[in-house]
Protein backbone atom coordinates (compact mmCIF):
# COMPACT_ATOMS: atom_id res chain seq x y z
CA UNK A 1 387.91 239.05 7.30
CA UNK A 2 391.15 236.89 6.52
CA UNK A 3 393.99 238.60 4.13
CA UNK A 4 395.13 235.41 3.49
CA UNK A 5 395.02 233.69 0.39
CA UNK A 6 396.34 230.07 -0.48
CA UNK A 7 398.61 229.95 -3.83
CA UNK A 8 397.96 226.40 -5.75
CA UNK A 9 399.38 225.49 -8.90
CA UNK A 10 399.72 221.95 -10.52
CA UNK A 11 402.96 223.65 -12.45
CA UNK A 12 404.80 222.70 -9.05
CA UNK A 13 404.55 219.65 -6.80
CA UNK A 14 401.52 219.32 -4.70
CA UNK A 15 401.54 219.70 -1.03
CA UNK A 16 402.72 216.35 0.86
CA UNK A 17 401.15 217.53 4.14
CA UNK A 18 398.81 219.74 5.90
CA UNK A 19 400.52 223.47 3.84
CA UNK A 20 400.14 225.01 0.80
CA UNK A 21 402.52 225.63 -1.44
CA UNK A 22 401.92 229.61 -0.65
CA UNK A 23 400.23 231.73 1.11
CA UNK A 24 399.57 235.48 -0.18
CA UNK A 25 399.15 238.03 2.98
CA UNK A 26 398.93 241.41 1.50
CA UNK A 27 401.84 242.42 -1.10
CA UNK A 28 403.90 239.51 0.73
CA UNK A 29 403.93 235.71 -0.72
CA UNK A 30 405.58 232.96 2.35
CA UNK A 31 406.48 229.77 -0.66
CA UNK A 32 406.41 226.57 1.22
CA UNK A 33 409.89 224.44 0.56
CA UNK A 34 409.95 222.85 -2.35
CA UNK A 35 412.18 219.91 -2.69
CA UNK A 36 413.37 218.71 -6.00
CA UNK A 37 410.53 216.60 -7.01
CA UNK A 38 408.60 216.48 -10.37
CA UNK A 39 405.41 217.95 -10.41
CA UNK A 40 404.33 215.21 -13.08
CA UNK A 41 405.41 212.04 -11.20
CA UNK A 42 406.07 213.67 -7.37
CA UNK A 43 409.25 211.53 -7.94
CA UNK A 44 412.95 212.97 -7.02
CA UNK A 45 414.33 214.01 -10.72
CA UNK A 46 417.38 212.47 -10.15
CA UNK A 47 419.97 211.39 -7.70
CA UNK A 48 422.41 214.07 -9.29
CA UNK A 49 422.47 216.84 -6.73
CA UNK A 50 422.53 219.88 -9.42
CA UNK A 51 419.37 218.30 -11.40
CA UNK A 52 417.93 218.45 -8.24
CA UNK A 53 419.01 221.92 -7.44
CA UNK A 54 417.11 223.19 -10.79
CA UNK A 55 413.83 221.58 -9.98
CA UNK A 56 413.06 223.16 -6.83
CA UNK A 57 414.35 226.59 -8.62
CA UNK A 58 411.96 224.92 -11.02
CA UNK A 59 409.04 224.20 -8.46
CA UNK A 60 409.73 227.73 -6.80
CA UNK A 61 409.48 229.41 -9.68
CA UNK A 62 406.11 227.61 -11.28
CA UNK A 63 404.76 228.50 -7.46
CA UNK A 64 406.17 232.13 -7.97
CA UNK A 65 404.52 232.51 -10.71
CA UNK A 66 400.63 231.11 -9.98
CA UNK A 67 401.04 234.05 -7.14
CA UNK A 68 401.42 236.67 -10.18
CA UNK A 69 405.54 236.71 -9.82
CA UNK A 70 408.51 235.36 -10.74
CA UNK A 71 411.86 234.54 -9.08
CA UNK A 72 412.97 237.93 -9.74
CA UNK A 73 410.38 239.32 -6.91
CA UNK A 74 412.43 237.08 -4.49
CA UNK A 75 413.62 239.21 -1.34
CA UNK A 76 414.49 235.83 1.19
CA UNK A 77 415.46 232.30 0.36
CA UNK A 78 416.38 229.91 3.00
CA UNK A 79 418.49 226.38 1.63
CA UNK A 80 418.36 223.46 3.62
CA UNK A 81 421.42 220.36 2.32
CA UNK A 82 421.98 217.41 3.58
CA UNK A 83 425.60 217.87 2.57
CA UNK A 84 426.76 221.71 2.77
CA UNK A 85 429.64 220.29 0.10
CA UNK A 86 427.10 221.11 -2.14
CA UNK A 87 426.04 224.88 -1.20
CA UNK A 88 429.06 225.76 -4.14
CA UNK A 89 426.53 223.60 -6.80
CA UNK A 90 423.57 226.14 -5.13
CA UNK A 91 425.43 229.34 -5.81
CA UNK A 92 426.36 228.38 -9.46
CA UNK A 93 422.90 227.20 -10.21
CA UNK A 94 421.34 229.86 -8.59
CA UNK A 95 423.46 232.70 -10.46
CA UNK A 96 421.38 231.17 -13.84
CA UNK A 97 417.67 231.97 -12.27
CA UNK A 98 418.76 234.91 -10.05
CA UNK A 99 420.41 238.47 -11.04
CA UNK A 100 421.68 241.51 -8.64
CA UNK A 101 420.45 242.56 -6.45
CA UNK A 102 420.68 238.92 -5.12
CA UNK A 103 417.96 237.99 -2.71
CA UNK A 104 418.71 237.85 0.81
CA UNK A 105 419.42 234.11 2.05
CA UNK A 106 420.67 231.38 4.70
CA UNK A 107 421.93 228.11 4.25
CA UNK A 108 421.26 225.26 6.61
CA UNK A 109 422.87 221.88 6.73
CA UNK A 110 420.13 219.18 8.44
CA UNK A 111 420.49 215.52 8.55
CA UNK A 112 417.69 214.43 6.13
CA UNK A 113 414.80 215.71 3.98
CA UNK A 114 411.75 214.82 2.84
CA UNK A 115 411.92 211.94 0.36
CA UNK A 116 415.75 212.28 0.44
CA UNK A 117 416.20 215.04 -1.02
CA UNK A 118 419.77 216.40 -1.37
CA UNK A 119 418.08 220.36 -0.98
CA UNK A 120 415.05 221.92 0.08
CA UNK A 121 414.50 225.72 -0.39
CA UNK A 122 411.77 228.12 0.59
CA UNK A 123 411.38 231.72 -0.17
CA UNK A 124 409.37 234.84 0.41
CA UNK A 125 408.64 237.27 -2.49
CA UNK A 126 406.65 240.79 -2.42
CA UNK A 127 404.67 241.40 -5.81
């Protein structure tokens, strides 16, 4: 008997490959990256880097929630940039959907993205 369960919302992007955009196992919830794409259109939102930034807080967030959480049940995010000039844009942004105690995280920089996406960011929450 699988413990797994698959997370699906329409409130976030849908998957662009063989994942979902969460899977529950137990108390624990793995989010898929989200990049910064409109769940409406699956079009970037905008070349600006900190509109982008929002929606996949945005996206995360819409996913957190469809698993019965929120952002605030965050314990790991991991940030992927194309440009780590812009990991001072993630830490401003991110002060408006996080509080203390902050969620454990790493930040990457990688040489493209999906889409071209300035920022990709997964997380893992426990509910």
């Amino acid at each position: 008997m699988s413990t797994r369960q698959a997370i699906k919302t329409t409130a976030a992007p849908a998957a662009i490959g063989t994942y979902s955009q969460a899977i529950r196992a137990g108390s624990t919830v793995y989010l898929s990256g989200q990049i910064p794409l409109d769940p409406a259109t699956m079009e970037l939102v905008s070349e600006s880097v900190e509109a982008q930034i929002r929606q996949v807080f945005d996206n995360l967030s819409a996913v957190a929630q469809a698993a019965g959480g929120s952002l605030a049940d965050v314990v790991k995010l991991t940030v992927y940039l194309t440009d780590l000039g812009n990991f001072a844009a993630v830490n401003e942004i991110m002060a408006t959907y996080f509080s203390e105690p902050y969620p454990a995280r790493a930040a990457i920089g990688i040489a493209a993205l999906p889409r071209a996406a300035a920022v990709e960011i997964d997380a893992i929450l426990v509910t």
